[in-house]
N, C-alpha and C. Protein backbone atom coordinates (compact mmCIF):
# COMPACT_ATOMS: atom_id res chain seq x y z
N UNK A 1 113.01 137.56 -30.87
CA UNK A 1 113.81 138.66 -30.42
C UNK A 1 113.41 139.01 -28.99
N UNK A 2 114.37 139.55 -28.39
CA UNK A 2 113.81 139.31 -26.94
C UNK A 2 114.50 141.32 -26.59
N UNK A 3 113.57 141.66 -25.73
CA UNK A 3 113.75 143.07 -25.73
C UNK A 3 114.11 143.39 -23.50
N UNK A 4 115.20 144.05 -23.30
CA UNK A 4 115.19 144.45 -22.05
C UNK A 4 115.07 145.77 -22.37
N UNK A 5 114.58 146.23 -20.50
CA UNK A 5 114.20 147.61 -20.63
C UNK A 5 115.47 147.97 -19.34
N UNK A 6 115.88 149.56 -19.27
CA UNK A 6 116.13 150.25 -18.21
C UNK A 6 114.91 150.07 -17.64
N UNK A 7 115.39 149.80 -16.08
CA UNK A 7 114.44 150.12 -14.82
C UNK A 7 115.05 150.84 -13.85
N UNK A 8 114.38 151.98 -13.21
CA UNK A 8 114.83 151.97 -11.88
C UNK A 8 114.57 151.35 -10.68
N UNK A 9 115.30 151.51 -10.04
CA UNK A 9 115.05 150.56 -8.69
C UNK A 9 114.55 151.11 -7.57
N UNK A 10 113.32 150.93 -7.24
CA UNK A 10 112.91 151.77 -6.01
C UNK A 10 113.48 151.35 -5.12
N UNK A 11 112.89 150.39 -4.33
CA UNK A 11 113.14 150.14 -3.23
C UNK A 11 113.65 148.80 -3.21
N UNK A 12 114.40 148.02 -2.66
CA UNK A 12 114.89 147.00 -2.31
C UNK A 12 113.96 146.12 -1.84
N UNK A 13 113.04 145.22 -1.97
CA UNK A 13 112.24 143.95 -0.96
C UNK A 13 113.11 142.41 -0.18
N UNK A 14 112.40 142.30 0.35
CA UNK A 14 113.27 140.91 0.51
C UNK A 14 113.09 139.94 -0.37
N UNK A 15 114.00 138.33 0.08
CA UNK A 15 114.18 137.19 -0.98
C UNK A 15 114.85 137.96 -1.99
N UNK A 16 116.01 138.85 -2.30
CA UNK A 16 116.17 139.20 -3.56
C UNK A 16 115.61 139.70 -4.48
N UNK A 17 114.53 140.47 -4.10
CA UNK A 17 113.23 141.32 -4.96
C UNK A 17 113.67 142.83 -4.64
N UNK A 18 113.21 143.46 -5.80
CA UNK A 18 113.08 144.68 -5.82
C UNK A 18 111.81 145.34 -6.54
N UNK A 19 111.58 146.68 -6.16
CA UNK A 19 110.03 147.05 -6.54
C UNK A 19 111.08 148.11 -7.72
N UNK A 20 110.86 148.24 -9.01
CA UNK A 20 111.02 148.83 -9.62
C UNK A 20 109.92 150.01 -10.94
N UNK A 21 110.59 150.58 -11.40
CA UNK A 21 109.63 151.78 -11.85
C UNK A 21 110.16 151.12 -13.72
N UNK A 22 109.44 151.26 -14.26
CA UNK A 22 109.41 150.55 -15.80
C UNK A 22 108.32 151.39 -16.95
N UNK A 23 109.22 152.59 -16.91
CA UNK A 23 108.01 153.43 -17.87
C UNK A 23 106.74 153.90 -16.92
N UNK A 24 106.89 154.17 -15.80
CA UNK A 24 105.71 154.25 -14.84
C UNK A 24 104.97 152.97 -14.31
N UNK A 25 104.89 151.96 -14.71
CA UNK A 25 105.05 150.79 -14.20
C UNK A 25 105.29 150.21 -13.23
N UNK A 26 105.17 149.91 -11.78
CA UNK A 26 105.62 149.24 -10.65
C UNK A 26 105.57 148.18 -10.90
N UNK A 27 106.55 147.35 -10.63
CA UNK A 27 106.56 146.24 -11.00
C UNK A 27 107.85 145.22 -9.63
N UNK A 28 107.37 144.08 -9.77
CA UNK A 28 108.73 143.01 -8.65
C UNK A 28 109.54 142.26 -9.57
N UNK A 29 110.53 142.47 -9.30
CA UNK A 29 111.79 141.75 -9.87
C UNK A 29 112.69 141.29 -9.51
N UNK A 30 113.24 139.88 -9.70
CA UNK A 30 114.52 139.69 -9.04
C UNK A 30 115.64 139.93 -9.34
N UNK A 31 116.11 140.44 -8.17
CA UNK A 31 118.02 140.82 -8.27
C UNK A 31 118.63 139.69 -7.92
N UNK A 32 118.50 138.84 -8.13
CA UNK A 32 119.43 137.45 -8.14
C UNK A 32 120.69 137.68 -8.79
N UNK A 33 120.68 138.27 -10.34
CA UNK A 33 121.89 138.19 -10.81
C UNK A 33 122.54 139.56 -10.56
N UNK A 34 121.74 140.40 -10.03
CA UNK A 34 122.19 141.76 -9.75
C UNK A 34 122.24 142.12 -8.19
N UNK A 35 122.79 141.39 -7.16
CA UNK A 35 122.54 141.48 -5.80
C UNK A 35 122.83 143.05 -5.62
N UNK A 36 123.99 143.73 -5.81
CA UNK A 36 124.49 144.92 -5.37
C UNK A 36 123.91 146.37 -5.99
N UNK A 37 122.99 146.03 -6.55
CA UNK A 37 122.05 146.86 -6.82
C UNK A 37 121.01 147.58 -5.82
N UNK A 38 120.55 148.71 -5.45
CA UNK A 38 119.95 149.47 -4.65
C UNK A 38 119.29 150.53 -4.88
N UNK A 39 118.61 150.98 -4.15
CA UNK A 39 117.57 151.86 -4.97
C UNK A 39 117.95 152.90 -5.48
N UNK A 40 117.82 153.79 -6.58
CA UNK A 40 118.07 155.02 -7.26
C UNK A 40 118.95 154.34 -8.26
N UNK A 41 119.23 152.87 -8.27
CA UNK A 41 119.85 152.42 -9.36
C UNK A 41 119.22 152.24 -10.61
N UNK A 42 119.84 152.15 -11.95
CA UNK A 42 119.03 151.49 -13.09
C UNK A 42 119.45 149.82 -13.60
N UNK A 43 119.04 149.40 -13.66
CA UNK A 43 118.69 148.06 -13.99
C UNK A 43 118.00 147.88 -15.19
N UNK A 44 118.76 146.87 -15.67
CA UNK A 44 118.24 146.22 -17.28
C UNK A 44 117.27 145.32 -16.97
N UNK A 45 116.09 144.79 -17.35
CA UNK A 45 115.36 144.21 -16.86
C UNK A 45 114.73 143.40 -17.64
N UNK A 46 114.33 141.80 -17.74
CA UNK A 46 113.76 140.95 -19.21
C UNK A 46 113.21 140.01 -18.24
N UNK A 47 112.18 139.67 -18.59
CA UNK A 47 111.47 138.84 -18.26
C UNK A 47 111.16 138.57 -16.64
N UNK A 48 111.33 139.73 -15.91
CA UNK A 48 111.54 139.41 -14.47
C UNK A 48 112.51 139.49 -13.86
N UNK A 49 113.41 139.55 -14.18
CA UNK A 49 114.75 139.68 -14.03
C UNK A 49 115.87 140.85 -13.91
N UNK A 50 116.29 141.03 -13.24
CA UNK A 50 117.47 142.20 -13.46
C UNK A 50 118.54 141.28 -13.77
N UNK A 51 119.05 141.97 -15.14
CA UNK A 51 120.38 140.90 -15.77
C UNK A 51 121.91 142.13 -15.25
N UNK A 52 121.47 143.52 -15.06
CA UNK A 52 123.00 143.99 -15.04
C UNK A 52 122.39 145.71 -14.91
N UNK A 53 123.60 146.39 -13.70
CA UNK A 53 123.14 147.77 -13.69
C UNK A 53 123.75 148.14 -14.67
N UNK A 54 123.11 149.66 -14.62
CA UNK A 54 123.26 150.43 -15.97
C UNK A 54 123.30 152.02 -15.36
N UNK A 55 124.31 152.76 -16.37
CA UNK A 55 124.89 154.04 -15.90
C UNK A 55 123.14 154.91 -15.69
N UNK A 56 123.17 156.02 -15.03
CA UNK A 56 122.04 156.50 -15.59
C UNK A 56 121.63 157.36 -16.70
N UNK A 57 122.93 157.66 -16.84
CA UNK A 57 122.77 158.89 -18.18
C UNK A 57 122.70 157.74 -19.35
N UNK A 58 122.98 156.65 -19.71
CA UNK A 58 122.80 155.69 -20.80
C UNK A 58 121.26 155.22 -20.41
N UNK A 59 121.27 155.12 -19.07
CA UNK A 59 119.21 154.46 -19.28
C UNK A 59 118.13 155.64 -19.63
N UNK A 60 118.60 157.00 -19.19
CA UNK A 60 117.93 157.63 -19.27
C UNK A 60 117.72 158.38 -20.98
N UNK A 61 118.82 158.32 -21.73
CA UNK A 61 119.31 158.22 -22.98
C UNK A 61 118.64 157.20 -23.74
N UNK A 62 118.47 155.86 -23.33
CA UNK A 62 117.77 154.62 -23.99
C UNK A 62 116.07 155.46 -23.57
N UNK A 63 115.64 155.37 -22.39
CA UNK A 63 114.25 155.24 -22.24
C UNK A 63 113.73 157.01 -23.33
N UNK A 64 114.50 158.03 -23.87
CA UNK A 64 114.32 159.00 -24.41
C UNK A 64 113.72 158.13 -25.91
N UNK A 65 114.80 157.65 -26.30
CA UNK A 65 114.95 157.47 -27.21
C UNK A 65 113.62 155.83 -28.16
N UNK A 66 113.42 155.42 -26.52
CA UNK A 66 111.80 154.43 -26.29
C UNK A 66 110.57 155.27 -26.36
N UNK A 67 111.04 156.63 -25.69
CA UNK A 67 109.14 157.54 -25.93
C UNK A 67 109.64 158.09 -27.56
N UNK A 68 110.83 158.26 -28.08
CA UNK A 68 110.56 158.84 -29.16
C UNK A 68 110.20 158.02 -30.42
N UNK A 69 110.58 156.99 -30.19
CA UNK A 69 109.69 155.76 -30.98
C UNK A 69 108.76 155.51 -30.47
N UNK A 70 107.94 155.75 -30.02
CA UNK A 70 106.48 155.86 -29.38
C UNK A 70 105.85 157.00 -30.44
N UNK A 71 106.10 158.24 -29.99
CA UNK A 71 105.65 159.24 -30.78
C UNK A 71 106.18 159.28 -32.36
N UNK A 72 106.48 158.50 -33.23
CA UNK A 72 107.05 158.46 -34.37
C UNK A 72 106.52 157.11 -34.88
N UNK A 73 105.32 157.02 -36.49
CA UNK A 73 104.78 155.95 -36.72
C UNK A 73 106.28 155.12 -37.42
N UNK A 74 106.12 154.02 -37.04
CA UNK A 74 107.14 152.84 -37.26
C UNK A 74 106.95 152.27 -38.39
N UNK A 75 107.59 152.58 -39.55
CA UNK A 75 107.04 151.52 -40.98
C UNK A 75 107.21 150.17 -41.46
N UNK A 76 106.30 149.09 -41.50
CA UNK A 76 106.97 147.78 -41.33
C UNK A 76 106.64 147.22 -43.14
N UNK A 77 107.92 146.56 -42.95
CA UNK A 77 107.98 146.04 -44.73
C UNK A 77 107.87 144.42 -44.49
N UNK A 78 107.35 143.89 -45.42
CA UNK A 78 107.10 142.02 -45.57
C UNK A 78 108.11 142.11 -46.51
């Protein structure tokens, strides 16, 4: 199973990189598939990658809903 996150996009770098924010996280990523992306944007983000922007009220809605499964024990069944 493969999991992307909302990111925001700080700042723009060159070669198609961007410095983005990931749960507090700084992190470099490429906008290859996301060229028109810019900072204060949100970005889906997997493996390095920005695959596609994202509204902010839906990332900011997803990443709520990531700390609240954080704070809530998760029950796993075999």
């Amino acid at each position: 199973m493969c999991l992307a996150i909302p990111a925001l996009v700080l700042r723009r770098l060159e070669a198609e990189e961007a410095l983005i924010d990931a749960g507090g996280v700084q992190l470099r990523v490429s906008l290859a598939l996301v060229p028109e992306a810019a900072a204060g944007d949100y970005v889906i983000v997997h493996a390095g990658f920005a695959l596609s922007r994202l509204d902010a009220e839906e990332a900011l809605r997803t990443l709520a809903l990531f700390a609240e499964l954080q704070r809530e024990p998760v029950a796993v069944s075999r």
